[in-house]
N, C-alpha and C. Protein backbone atom coordinates (compact mmCIF):
# COMPACT_ATOMS: atom_id res chain seq x y z
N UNK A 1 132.56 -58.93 195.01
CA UNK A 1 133.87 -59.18 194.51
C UNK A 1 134.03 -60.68 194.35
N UNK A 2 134.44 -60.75 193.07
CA UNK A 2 134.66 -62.48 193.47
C UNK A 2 136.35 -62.77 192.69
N UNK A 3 136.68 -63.99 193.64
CA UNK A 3 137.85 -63.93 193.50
C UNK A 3 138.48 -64.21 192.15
N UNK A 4 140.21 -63.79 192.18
CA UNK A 4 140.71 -64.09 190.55
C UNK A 4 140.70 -65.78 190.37
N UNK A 5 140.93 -66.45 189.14
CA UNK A 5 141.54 -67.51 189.04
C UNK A 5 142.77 -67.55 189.36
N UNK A 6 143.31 -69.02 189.76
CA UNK A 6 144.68 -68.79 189.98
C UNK A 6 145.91 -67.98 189.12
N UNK A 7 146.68 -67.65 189.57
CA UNK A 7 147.49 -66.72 188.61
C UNK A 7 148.85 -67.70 188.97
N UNK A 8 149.52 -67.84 187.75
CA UNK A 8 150.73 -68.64 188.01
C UNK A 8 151.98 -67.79 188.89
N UNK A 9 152.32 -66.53 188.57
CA UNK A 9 153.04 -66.38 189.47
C UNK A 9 152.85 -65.85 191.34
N UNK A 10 154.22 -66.26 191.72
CA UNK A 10 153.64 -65.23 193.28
C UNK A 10 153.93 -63.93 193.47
N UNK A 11 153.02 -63.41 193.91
CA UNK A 11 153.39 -62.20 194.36
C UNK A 11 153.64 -61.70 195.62
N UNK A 12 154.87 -60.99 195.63
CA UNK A 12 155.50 -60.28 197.11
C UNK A 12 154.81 -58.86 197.36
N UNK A 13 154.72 -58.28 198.36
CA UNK A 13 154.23 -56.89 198.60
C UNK A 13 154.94 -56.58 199.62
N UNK A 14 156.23 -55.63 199.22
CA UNK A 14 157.03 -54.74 199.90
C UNK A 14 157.10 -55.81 201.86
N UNK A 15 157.71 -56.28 201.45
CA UNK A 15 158.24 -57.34 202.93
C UNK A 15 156.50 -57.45 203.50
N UNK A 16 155.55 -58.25 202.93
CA UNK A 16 154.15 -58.59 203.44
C UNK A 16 154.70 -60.02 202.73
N UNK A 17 154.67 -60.88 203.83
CA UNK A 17 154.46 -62.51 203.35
C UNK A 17 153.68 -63.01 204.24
N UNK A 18 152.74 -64.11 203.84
CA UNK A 18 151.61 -64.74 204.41
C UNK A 18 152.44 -66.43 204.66
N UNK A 19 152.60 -66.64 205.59
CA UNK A 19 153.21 -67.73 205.89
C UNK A 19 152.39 -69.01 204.98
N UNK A 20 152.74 -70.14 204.64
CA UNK A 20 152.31 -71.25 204.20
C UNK A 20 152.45 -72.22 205.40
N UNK A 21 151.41 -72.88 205.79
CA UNK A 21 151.22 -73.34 207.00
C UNK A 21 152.16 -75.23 206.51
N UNK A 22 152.72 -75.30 208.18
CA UNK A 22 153.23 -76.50 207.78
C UNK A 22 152.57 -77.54 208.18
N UNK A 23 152.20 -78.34 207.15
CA UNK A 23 151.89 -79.46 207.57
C UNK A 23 152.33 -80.85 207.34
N UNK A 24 152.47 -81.24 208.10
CA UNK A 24 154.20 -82.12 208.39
C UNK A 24 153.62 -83.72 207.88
N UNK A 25 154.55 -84.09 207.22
CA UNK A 25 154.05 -85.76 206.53
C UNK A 25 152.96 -85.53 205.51
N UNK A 26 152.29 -84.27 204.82
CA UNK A 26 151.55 -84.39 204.02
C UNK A 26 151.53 -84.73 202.65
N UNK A 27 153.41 -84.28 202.23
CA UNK A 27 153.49 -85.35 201.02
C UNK A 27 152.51 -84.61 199.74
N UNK A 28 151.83 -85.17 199.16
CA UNK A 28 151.31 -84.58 198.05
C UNK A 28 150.13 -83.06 198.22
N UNK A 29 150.53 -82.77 199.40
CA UNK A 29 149.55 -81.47 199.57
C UNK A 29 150.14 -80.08 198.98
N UNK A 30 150.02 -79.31 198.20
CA UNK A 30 150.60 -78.58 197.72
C UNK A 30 150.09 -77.19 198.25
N UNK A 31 150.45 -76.07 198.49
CA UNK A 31 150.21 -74.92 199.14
C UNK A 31 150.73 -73.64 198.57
N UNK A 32 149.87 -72.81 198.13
CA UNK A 32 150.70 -71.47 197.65
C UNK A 32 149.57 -70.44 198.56
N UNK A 33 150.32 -69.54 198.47
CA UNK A 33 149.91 -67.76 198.77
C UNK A 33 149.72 -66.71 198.01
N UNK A 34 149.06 -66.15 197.87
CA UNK A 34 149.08 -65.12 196.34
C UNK A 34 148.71 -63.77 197.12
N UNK A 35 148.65 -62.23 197.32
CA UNK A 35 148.44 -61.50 197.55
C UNK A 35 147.76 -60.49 196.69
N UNK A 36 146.55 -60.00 196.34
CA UNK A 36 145.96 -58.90 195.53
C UNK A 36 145.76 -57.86 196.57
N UNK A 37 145.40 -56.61 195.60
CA UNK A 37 145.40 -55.29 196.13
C UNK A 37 144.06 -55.03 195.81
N UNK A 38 142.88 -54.49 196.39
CA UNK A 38 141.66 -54.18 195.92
C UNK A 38 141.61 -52.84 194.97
N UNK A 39 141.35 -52.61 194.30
CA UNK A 39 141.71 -51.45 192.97
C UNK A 39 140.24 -50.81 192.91
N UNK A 40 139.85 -49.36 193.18
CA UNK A 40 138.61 -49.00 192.33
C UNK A 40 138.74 -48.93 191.09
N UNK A 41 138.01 -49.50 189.96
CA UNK A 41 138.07 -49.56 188.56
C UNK A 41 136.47 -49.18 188.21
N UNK A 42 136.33 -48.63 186.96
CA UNK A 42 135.16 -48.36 185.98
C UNK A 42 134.37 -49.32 185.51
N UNK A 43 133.00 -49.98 185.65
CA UNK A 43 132.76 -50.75 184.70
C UNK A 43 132.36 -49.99 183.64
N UNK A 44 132.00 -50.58 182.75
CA UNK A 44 131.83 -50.36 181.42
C UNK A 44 130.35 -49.26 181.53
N UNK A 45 129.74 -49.54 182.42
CA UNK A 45 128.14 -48.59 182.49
C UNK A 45 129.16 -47.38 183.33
N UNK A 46 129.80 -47.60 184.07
CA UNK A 46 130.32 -45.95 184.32
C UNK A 46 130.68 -45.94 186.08
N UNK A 47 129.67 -47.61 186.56
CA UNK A 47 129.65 -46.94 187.55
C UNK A 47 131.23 -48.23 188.75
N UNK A 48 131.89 -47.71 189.39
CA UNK A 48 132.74 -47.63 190.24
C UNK A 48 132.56 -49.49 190.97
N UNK A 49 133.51 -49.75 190.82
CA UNK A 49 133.76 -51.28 191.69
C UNK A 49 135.09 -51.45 192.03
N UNK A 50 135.24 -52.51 192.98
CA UNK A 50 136.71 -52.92 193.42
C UNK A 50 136.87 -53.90 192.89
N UNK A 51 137.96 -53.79 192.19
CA UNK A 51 138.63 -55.14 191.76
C UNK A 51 140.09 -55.81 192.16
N UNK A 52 140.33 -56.71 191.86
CA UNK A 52 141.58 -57.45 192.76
C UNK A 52 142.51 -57.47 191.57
N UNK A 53 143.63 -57.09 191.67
CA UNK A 53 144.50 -56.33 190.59
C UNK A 53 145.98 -57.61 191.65
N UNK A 54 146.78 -58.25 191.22
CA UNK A 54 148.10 -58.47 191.69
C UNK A 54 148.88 -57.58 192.27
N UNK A 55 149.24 -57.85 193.33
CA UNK A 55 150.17 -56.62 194.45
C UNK A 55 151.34 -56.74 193.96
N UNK A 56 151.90 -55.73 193.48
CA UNK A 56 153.11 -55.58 193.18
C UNK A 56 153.91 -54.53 194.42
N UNK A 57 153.31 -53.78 194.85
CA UNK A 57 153.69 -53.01 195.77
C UNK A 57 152.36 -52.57 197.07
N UNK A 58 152.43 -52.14 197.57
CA UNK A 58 151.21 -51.87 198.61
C UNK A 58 152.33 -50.51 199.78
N UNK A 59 151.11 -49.36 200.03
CA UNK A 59 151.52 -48.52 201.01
C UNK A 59 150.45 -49.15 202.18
N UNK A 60 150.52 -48.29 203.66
CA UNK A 60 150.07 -47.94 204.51
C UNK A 60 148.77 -48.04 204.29
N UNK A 61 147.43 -48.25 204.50
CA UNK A 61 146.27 -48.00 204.01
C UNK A 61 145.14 -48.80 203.25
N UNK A 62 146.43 -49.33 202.27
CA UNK A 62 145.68 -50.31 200.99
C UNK A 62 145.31 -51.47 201.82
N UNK A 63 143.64 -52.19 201.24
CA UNK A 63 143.22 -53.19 201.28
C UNK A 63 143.38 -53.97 200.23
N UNK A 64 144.16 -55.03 201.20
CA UNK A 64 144.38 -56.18 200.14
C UNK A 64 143.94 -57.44 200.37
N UNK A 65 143.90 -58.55 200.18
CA UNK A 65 143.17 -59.57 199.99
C UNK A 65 144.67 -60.80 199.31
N UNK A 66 144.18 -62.27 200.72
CA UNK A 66 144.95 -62.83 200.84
C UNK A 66 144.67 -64.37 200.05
N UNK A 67 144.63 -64.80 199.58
CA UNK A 67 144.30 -65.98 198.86
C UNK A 67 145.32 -67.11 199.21
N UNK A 68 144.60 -68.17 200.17
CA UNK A 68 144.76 -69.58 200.25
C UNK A 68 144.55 -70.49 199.18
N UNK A 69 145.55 -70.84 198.65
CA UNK A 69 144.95 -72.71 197.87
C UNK A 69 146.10 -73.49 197.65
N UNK A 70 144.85 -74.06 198.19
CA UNK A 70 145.09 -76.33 198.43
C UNK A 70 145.30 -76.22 197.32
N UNK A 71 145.92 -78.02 196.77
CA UNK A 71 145.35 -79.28 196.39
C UNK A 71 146.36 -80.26 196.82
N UNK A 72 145.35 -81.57 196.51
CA UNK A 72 145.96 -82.75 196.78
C UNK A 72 146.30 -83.79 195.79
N UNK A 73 147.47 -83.22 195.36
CA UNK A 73 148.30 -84.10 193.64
C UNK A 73 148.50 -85.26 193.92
N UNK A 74 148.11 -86.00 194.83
CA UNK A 74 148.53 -87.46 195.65
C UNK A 74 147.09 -88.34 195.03
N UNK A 75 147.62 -89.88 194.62
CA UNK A 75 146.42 -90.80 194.66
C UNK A 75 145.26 -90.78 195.72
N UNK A 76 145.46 -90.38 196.70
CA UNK A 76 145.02 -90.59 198.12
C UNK A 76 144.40 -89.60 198.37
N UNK A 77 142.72 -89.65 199.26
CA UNK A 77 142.42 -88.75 199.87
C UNK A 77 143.80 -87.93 201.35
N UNK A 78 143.50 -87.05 201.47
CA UNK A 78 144.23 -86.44 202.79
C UNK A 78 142.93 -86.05 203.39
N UNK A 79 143.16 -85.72 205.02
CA UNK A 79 142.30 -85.92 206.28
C UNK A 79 142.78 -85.56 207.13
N UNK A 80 141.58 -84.84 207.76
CA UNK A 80 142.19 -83.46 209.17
C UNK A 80 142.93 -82.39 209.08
N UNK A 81 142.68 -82.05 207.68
CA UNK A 81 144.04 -80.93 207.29
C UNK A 81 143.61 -79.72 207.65
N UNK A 82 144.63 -78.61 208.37
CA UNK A 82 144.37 -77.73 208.98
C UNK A 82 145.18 -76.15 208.47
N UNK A 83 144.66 -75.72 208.40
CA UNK A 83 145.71 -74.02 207.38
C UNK A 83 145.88 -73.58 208.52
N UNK A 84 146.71 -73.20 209.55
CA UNK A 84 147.17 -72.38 210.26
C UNK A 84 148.27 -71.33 209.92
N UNK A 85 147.39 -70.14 210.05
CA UNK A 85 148.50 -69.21 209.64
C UNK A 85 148.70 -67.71 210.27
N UNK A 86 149.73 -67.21 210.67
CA UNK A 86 149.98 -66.49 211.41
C UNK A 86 150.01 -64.73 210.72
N UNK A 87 149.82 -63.99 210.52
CA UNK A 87 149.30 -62.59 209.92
C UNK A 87 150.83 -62.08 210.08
N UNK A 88 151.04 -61.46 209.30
CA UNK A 88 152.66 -60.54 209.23
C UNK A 88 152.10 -59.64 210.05
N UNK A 89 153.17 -59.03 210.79
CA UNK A 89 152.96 -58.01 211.80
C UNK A 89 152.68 -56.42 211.37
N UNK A 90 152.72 -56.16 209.76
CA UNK A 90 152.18 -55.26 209.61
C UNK A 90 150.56 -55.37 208.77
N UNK A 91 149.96 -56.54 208.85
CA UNK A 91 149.07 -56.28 208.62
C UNK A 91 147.30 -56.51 209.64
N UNK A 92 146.34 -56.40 209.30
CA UNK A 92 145.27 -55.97 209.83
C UNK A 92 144.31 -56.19 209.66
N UNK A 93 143.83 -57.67 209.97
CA UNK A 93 142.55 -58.37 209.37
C UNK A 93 141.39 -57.56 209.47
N UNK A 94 140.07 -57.90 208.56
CA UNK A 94 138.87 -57.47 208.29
C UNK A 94 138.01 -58.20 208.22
N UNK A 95 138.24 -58.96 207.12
CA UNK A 95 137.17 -59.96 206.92
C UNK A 95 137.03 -61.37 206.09
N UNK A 96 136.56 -62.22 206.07
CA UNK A 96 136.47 -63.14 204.97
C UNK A 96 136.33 -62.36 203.84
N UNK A 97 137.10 -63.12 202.45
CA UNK A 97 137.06 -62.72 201.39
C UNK A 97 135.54 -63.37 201.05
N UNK A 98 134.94 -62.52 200.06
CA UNK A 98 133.23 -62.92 199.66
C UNK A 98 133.85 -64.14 199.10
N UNK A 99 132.98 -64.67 199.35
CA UNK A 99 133.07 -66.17 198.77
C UNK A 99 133.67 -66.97 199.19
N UNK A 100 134.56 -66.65 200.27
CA UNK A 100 135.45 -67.58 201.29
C UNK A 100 134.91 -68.19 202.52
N UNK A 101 134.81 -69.46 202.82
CA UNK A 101 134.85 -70.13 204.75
C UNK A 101 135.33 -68.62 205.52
N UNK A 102 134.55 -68.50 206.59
CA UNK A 102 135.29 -67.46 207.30
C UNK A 102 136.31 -68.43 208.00
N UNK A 103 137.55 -68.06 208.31
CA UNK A 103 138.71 -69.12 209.12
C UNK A 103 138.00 -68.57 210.17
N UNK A 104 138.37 -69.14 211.39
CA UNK A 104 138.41 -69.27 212.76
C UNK A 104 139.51 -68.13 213.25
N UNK A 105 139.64 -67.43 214.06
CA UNK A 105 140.81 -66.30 214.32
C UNK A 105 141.22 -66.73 215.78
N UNK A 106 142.07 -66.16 215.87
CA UNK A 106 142.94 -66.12 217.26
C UNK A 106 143.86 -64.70 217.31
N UNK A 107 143.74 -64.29 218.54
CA UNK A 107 144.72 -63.41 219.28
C UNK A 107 145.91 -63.47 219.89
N UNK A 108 146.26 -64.96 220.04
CA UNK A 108 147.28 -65.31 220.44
C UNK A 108 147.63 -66.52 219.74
N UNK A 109 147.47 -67.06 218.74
CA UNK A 109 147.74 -68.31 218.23
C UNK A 109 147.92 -69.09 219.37
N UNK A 110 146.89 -69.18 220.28
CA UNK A 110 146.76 -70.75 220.72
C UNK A 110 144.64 -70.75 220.80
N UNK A 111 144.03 -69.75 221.65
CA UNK A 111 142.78 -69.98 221.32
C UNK A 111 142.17 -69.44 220.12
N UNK A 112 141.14 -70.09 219.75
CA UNK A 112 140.91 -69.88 218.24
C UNK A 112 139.25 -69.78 218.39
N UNK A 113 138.31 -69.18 217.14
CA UNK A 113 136.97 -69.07 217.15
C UNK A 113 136.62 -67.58 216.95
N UNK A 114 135.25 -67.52 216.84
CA UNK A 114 134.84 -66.08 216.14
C UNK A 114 135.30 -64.90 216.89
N UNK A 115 135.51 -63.99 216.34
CA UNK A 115 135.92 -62.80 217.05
C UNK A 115 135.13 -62.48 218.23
N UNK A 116 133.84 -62.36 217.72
CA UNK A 116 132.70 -61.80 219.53
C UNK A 116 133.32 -63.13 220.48
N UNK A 117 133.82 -64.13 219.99
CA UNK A 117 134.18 -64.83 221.13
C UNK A 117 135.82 -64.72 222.03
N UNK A 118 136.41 -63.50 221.94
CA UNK A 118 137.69 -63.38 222.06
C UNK A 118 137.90 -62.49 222.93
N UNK A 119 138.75 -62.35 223.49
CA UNK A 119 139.26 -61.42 224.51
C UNK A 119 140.25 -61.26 224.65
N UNK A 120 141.08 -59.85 224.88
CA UNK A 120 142.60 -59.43 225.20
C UNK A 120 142.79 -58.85 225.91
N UNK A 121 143.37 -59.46 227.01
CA UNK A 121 143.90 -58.65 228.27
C UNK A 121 145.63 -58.24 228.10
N UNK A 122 145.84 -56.84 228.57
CA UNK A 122 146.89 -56.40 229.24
C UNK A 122 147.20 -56.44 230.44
N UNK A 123 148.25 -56.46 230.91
CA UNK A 123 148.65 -56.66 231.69
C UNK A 123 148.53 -55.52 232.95
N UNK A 124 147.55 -55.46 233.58
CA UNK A 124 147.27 -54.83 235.14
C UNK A 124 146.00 -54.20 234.71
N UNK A 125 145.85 -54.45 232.90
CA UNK A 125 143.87 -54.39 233.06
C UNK A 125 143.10 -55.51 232.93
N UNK A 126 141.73 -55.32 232.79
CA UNK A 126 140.97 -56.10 232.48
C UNK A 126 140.80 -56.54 231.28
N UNK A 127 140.31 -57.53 231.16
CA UNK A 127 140.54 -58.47 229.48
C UNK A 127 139.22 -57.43 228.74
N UNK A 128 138.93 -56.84 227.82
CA UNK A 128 138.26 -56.52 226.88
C UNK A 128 138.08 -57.27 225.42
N UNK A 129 136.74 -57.29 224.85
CA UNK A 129 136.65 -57.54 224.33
C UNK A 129 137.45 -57.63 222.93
N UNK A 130 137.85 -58.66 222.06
CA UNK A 130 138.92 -58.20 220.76
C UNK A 130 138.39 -57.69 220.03
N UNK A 131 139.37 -57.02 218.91
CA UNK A 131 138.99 -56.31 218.02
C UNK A 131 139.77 -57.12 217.05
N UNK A 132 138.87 -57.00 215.73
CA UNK A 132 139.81 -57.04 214.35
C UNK A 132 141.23 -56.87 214.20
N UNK A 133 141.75 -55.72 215.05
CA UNK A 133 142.91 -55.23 214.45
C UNK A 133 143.66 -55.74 215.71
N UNK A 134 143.24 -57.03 216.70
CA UNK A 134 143.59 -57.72 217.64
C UNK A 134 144.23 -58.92 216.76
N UNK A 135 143.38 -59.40 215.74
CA UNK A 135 143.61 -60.43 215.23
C UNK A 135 145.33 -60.90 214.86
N UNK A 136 145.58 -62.14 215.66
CA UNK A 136 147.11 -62.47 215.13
C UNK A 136 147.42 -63.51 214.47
N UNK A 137 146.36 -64.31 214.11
CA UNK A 137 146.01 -65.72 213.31
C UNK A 137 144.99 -65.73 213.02
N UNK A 138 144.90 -66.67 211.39
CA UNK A 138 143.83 -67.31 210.91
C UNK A 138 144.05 -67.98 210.68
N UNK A 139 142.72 -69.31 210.67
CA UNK A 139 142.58 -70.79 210.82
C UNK A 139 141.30 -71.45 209.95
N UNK A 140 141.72 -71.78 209.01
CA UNK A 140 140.41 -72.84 208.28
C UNK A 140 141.18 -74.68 208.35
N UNK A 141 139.71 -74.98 208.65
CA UNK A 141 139.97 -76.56 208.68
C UNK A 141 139.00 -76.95 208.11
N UNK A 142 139.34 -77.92 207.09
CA UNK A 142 138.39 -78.57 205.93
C UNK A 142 137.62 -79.47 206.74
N UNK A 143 136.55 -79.86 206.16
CA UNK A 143 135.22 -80.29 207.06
C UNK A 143 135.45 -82.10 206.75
N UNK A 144 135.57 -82.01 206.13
CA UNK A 144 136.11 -84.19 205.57
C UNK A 144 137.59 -83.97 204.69
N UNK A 145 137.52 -84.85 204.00
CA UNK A 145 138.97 -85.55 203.11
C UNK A 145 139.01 -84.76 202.54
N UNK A 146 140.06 -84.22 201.80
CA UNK A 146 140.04 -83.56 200.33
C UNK A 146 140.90 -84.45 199.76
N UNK A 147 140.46 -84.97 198.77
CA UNK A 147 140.11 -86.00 197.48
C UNK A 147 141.07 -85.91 197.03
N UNK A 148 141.99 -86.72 195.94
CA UNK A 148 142.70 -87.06 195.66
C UNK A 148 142.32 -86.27 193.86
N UNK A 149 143.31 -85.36 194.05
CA UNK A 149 143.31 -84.12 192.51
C UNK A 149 142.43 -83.12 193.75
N UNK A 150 142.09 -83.13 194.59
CA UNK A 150 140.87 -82.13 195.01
C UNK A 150 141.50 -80.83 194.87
N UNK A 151 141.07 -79.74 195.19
CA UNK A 151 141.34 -78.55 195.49
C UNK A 151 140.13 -77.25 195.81
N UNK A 152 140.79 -76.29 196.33
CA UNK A 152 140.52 -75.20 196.89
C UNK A 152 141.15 -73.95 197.23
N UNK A 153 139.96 -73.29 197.82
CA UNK A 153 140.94 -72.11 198.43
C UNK A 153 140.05 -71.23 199.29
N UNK A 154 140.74 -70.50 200.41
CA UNK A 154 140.39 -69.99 201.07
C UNK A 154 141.07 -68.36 201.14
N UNK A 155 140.19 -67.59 201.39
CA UNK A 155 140.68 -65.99 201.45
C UNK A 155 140.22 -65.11 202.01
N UNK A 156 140.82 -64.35 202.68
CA UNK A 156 140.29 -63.18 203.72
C UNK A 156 141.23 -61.44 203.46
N UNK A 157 140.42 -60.72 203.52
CA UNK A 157 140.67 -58.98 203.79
C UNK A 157 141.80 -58.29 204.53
N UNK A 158 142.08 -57.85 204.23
CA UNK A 158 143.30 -57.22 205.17
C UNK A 158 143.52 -55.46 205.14
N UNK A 159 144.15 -54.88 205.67
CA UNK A 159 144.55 -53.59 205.86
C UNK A 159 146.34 -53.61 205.86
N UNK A 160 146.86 -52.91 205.54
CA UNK A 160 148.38 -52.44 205.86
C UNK A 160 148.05 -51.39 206.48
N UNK A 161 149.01 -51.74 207.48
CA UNK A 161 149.18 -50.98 208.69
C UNK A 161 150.07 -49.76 208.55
């Protein structure tokens, strides 16, 4: 699957919003959210693929796919910039979108890092290992500056719950 080009408008999916992470004093950093729905469609030989169609609506079930993107409309490189973003409570991470940085996850939005590295305890059990559908944040952090006009984007899998 590879992802759409940007699409000018945004799209909502039935009260699913993907927070836009704040990042405070950044000034020319610009940030949107876009939401697709994965669609089985026909190719032309006959045979069956998923494609990323704009969410206009989404039930219970549907995998959809969350699309991050930067840029930086500022003369100036920007530095240390961090996407923190918190998952709507009805949905249900999976996976990096193909072609995406996997973000970093967290279970509690404060520790962060790969899933086999996570753990969730209840309260009067023992901490067990997390699961996917533990996940309550995702986190990508750009590796140097992003450049002045730069841009990007980052995207990951989801479930409705």
């Amino acid at each position: 699957m590879v992802l759409p080009s940007f699409i000018t408008r945004t799209i909502a999916v039935a009260a699913v919003a993907f927070a836009v992470p704040a990042i405070a004093g950044a000034g020319p950093l610009q940030v949107t959210s876009k939401v697709f729905i994965e669609t089985p469609t026909r190719a032309a030989d006959g045979s069956a693929k998923m494609t990323l169609m704009p969410a206009k609506k989404a039930v219970p079930g549907d995998r959809v796919v969350f699309v991050l993107a930067y840029r930086n409309t500022g003369a100036q490189p920007l530095d240390k910039l961090v996407f923190d973003n918190p998952l709507p409570a009805g949905i249900a991470y999976r996976a990096p979108a193909q072609g995406s940085a996997a973000p970093e996850l967290s279970v509690d939005g404060r520790t962060y890092g790969p899933l086999s590295t996570l753990r969730v305890a209840a309260a009067g059990t023992p901490a067990r290992p997390a699961r996917a559908d533990d996940v309550t944040h995702v986190r990508w952090r750009l590796n140097g500056p992003l450049a002045a006009n730069g841009q990007g984007q980052f995207a990951f899998q989801a479930v409705l719950k």
